[in-house]
Protein backbone atom coordinates (compact mmCIF):
# COMPACT_ATOMS: atom_id res chain seq x y z
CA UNK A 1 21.46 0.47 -21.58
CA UNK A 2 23.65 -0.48 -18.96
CA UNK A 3 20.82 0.69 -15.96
CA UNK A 4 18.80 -1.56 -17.79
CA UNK A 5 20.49 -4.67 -17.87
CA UNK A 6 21.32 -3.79 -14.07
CA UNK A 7 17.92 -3.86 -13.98
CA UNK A 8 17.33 -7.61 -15.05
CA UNK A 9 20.73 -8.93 -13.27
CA UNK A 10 18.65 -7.68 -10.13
CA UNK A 11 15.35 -9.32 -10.80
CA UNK A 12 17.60 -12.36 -11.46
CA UNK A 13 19.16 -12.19 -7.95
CA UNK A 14 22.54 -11.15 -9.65
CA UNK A 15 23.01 -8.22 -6.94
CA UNK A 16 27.00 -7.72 -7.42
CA UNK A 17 26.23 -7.53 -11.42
CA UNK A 18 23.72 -5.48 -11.02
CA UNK A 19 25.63 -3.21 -8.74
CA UNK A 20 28.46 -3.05 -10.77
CA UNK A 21 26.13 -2.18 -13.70
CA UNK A 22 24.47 0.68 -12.14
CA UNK A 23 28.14 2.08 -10.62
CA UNK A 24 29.38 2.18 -14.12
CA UNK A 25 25.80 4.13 -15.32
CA UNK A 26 27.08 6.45 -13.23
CA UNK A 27 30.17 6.69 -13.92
CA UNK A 28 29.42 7.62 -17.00
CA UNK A 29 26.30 9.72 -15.87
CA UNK A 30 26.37 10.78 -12.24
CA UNK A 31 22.90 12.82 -12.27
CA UNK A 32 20.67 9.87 -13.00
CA UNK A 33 18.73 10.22 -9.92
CA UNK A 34 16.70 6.89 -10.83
CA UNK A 35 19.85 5.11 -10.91
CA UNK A 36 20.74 6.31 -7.77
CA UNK A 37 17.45 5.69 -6.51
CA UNK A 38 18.08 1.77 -7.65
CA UNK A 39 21.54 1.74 -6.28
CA UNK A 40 20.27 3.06 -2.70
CA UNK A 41 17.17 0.30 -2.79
CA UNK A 42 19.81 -2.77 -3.41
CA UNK A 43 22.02 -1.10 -0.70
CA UNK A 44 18.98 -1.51 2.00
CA UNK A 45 18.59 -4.41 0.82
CA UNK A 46 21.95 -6.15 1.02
CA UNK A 47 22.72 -3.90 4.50
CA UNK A 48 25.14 -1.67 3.46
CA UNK A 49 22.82 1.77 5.20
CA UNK A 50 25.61 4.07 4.52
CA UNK A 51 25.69 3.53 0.71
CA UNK A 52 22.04 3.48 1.02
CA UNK A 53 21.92 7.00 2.30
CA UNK A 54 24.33 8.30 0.01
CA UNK A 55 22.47 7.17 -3.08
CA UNK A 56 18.99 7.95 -1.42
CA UNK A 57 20.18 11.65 -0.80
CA UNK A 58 21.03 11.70 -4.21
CA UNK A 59 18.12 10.66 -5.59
CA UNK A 60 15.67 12.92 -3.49
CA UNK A 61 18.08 15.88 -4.91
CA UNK A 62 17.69 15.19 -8.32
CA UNK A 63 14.02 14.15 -8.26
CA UNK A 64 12.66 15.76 -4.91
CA UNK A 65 9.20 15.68 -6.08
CA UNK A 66 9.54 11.62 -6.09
CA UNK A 67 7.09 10.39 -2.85
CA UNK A 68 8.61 6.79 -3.27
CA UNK A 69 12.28 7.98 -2.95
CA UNK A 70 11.80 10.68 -0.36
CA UNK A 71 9.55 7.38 1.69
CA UNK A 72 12.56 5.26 1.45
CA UNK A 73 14.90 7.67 2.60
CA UNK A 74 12.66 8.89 6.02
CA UNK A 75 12.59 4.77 6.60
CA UNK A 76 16.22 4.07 6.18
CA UNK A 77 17.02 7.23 8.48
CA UNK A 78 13.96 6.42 11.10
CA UNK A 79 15.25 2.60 10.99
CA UNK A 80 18.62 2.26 10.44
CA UNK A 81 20.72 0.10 13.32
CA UNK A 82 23.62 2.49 12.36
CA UNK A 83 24.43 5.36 14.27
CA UNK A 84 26.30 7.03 11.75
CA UNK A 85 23.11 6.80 9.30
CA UNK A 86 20.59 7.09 11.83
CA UNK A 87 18.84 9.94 12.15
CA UNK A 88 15.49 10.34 13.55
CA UNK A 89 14.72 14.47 13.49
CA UNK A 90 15.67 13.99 9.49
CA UNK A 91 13.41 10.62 9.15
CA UNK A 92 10.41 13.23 10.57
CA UNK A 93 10.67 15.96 8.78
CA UNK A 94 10.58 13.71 5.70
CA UNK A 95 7.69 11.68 6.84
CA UNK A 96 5.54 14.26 8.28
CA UNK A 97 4.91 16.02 4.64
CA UNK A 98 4.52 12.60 3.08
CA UNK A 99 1.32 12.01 5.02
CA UNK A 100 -0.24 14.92 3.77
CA UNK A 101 0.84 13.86 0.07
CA UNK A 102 -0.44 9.96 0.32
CA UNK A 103 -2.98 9.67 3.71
CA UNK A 104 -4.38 6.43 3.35
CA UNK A 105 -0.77 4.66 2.14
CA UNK A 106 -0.54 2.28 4.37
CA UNK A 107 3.48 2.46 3.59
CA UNK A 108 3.93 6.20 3.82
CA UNK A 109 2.01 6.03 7.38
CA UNK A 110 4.04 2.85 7.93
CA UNK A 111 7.71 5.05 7.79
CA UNK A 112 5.84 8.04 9.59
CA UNK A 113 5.17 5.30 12.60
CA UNK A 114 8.86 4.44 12.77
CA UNK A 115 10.20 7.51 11.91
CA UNK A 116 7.88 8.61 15.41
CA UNK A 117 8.87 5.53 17.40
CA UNK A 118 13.21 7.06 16.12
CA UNK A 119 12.29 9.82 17.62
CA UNK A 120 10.63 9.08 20.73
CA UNK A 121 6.94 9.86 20.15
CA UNK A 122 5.66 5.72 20.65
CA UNK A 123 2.03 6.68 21.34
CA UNK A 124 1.89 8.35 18.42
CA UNK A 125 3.85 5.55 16.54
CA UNK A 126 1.87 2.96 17.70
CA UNK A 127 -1.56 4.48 16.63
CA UNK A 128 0.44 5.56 13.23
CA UNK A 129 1.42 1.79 12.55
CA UNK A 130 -2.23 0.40 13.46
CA UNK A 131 -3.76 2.82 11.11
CA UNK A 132 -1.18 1.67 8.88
CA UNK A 133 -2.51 -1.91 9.41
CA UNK A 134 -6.22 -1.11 8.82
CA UNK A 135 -5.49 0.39 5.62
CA UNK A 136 -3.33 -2.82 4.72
CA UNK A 137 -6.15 -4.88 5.90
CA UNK A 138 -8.83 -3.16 3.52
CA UNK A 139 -6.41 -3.38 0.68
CA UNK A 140 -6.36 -6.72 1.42
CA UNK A 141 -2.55 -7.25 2.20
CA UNK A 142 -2.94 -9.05 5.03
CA UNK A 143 0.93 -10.34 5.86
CA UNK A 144 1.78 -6.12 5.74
CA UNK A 145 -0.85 -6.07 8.11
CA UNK A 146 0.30 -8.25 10.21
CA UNK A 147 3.92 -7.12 10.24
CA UNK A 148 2.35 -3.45 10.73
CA UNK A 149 0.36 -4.19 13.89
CA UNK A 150 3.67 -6.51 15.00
CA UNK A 151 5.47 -3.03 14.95
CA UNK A 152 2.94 -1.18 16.68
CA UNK A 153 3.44 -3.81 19.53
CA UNK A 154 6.81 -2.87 19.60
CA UNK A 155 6.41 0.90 19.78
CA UNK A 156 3.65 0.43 22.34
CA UNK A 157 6.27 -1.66 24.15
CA UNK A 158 8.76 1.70 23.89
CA UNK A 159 11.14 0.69 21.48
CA UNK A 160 11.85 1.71 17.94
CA UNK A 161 12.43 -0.42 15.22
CA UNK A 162 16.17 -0.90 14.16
CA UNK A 163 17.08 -2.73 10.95
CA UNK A 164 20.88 -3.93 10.25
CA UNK A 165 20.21 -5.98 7.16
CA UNK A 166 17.22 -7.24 4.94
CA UNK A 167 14.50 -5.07 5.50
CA UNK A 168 11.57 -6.69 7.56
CA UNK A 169 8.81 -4.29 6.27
CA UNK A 170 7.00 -5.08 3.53
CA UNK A 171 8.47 -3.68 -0.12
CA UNK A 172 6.17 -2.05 -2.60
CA UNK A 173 5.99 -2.04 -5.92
CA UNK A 174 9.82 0.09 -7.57
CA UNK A 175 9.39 2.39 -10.02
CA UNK A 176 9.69 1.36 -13.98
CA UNK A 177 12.84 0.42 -14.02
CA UNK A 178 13.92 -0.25 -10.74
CA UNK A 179 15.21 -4.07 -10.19
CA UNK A 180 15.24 -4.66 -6.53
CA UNK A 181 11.36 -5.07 -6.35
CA UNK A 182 11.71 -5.17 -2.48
CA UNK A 183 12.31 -1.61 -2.09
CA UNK A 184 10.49 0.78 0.86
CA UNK A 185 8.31 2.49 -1.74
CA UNK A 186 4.86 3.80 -1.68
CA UNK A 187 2.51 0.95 -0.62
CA UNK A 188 1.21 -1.57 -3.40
CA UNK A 189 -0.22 -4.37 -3.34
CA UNK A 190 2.78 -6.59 -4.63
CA UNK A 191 3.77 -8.79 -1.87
């Protein structure tokens, strides 16, 4: 009950409610992975990455099959301004498998291109991200696109993408009952 109204205090831009909902859900239940999964998508969101982390991690371990959860963690590791949350090698080996799972989502190939440019690899970032971009393109997200090819620019140019607050990238759609509706999932075409 509670997840749920944390749910709609979110959608209503009622992020400290919302928080403080989901904290108590668990509280009272501290193995609700999509709770966690919530908690670490509002985190992102408001720029707390270390919080983020924590309740990504805990997500992926109690739902590791979850493509959208295990996506948002590889970007908040590949993209993360923090140094203490940071970390590229981590961001890969989370990305690379994704790929194989979804190869045509333009958001799963849109982490693997940052998680490449964290790591060093820009060539293979930068034809990662334009890939990324067709695919947006055909699905007829054009802004994504735009924002993808923007990034491939940047990795062609040698430099990773950092993020300290709001998320630049473009948010697909959460799962269910997620509230933040701006989260790093899966592609969709929900602007």
């Amino acid at each position: 009950m509670r997840s749920n109204y944390g749910t709609a205090l979110a959608r209503s831009g009622r992020h400290s409610d919302a928080r403080a909902q989901w904290q108590e859900t668990l509280r009272i239940d501290p193995f609700r992975h999509q709770t966690h999964a919530q908690l670490g998508e509002l985190e992102m969101e408001l720029g707390d990455a270390k919080a983020a982390r924590d309740h990504l991690r805990a997500a992926a371990a109690g739902d590791p099959t979850s493509l959208a959860i295990r996506n948002n963690l590889a970007w908040l590791l590949a993209t993360s301004a923090d140094v203490e949350v940071r970390d590229p090698a981590t961001a890969l080996a989370l990305a690379e498998p994704l790929r194989a799972e979804a190869p045509d989502d333009p958001g799963v190939l849109d982490t693997l291109a940052a998680a490449r440019a964290a790591a060093g690899d820009f060539d293979a970032a930068e034809q990662v991200a334009r890939r990324a971009a067709e695919l947006a393109d055909r699905r007829g997200n054009a802004e994504s696109a735009r924002r993808m090819r923007a990034r491939a620019e940047r990795y062609r140019s040698g430099r990773p993408l950092l993020e300290g607050g709001a998320h630049e990238a473009p948010r697909a759609q959460p799962p269910s009952d997620s509230s933040v509706g701006k989260s790093r999932r899966i592609y969709s075409d929900v602007p």
